[in-house]
N, C-alpha and C. Protein backbone atom coordinates (compact mmCIF):
# COMPACT_ATOMS: atom_id res chain seq x y z
N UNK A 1 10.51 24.58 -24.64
CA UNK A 1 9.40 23.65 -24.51
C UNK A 1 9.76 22.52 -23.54
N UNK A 2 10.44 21.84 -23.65
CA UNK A 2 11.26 20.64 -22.76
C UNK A 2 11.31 21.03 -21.69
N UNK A 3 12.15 22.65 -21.47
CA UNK A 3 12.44 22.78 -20.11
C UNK A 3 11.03 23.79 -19.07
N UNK A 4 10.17 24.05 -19.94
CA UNK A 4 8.57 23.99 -19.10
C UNK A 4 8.12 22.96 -19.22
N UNK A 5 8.36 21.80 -19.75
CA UNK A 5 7.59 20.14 -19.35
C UNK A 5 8.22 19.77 -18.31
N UNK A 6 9.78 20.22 -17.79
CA UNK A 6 10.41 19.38 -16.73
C UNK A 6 10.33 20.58 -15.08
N UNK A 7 9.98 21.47 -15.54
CA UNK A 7 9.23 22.30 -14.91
C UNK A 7 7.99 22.26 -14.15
N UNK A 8 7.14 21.59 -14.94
CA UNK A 8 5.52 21.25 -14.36
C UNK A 8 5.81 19.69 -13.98
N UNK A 9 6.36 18.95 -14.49
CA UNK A 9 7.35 17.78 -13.95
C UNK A 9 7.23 18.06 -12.31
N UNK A 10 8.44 18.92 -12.25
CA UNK A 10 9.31 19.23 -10.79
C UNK A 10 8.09 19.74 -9.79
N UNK A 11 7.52 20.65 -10.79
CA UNK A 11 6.41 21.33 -9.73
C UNK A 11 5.04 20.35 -8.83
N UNK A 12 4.68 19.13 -9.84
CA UNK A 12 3.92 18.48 -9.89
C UNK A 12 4.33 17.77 -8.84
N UNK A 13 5.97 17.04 -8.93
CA UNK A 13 6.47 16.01 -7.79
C UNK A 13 6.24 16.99 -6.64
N UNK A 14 6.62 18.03 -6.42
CA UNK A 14 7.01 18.52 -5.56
C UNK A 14 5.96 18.72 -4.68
N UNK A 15 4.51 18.97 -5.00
CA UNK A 15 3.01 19.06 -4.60
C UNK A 15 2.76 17.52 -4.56
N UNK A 16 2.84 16.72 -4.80
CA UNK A 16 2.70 15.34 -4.61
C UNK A 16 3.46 15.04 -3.11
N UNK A 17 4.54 15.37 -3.28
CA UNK A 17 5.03 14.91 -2.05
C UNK A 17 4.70 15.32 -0.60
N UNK A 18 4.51 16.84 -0.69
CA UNK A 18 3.90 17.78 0.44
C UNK A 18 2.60 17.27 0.72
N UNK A 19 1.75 16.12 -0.38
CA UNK A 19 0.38 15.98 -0.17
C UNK A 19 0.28 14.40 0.58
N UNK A 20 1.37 13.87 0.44
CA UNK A 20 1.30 12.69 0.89
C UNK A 20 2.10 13.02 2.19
N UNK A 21 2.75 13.65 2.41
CA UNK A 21 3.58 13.76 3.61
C UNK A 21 2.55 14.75 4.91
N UNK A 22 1.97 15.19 4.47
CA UNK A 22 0.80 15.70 4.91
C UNK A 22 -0.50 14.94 5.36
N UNK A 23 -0.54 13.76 4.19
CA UNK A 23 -1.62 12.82 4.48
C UNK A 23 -0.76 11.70 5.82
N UNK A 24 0.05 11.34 5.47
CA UNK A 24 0.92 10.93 6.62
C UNK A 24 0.90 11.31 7.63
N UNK A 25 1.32 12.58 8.03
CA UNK A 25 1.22 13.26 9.24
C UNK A 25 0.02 12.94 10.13
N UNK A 26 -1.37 13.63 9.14
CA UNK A 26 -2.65 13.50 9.60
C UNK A 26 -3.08 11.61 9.95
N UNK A 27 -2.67 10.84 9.32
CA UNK A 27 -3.36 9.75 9.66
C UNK A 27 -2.41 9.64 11.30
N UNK A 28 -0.94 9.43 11.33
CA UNK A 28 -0.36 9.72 12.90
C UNK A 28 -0.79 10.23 13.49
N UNK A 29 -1.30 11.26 13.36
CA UNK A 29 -2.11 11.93 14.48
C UNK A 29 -3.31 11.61 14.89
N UNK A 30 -3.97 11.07 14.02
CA UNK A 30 -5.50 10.51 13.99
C UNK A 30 -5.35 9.41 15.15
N UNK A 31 -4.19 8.40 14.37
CA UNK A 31 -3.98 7.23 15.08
C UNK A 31 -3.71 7.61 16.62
N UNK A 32 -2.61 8.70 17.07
CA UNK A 32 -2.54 8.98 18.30
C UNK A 32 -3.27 9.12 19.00
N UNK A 33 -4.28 10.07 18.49
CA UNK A 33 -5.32 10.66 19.26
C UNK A 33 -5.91 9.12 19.80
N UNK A 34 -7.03 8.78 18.77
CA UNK A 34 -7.31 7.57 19.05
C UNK A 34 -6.54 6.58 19.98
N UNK A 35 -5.66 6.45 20.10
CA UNK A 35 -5.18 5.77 20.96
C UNK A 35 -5.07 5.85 22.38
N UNK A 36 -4.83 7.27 22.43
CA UNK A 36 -4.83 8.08 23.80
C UNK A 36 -6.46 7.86 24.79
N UNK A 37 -7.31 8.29 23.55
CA UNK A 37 -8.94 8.30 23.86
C UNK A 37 -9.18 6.65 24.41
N UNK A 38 -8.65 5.95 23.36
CA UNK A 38 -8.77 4.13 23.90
C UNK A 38 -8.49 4.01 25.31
N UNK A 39 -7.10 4.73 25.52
CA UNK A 39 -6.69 4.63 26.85
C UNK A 39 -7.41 4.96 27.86
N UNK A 40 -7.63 6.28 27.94
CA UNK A 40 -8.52 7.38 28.58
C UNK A 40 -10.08 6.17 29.42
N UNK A 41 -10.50 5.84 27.96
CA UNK A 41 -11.73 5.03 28.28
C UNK A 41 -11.39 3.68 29.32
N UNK A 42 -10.12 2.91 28.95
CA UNK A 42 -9.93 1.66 29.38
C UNK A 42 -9.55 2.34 31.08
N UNK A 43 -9.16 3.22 31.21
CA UNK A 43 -8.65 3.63 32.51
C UNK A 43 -9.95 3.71 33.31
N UNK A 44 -11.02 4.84 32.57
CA UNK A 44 -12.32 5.02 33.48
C UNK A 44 -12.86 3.86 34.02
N UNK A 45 -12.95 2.76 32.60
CA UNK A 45 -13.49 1.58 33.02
C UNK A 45 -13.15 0.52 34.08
N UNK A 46 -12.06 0.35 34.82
CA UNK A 46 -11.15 -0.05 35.43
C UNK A 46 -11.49 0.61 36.60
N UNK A 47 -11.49 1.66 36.32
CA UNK A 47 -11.87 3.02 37.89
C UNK A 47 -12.88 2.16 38.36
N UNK A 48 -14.23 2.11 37.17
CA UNK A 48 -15.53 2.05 38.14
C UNK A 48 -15.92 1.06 38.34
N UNK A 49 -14.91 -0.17 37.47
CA UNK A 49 -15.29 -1.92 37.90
C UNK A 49 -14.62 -2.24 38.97
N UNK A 50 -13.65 -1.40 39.82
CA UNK A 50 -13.06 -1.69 41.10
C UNK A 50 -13.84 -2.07 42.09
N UNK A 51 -13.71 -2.77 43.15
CA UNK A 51 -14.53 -2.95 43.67
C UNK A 51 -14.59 -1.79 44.85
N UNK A 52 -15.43 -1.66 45.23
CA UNK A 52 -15.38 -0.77 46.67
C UNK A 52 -15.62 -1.10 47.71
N UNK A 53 -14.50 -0.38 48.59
CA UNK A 53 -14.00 -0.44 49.70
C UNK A 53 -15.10 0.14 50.85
């Protein structure tokens, strides 16, 4: 009995952690992306407020 409570214990941490390390991952990447796209935009904008030659 004890050692299937420390069982679903172990199993439980162990899915906890893969779920947060996972949620982790995904928000980094979110954030990257986003950041890249920020860039992307601030660059165009810059392009077409130049003045011309």
């Amino acid at each position: 009995m004890e050692s299937q409570l420390l069982n679903i214990l172990a199993i439980t941490a162990i899915v906890l952690l893969i779920a947060v390390t996972v949620g982790v991952g995904y928000l980094t990447l979110s954030d990257w992306r986003d950041r890249r796209r920020l860039e992307q935009e601030n660059r165009e904008v810059r392009r077409s407020a130049a003045p011309k030659k």
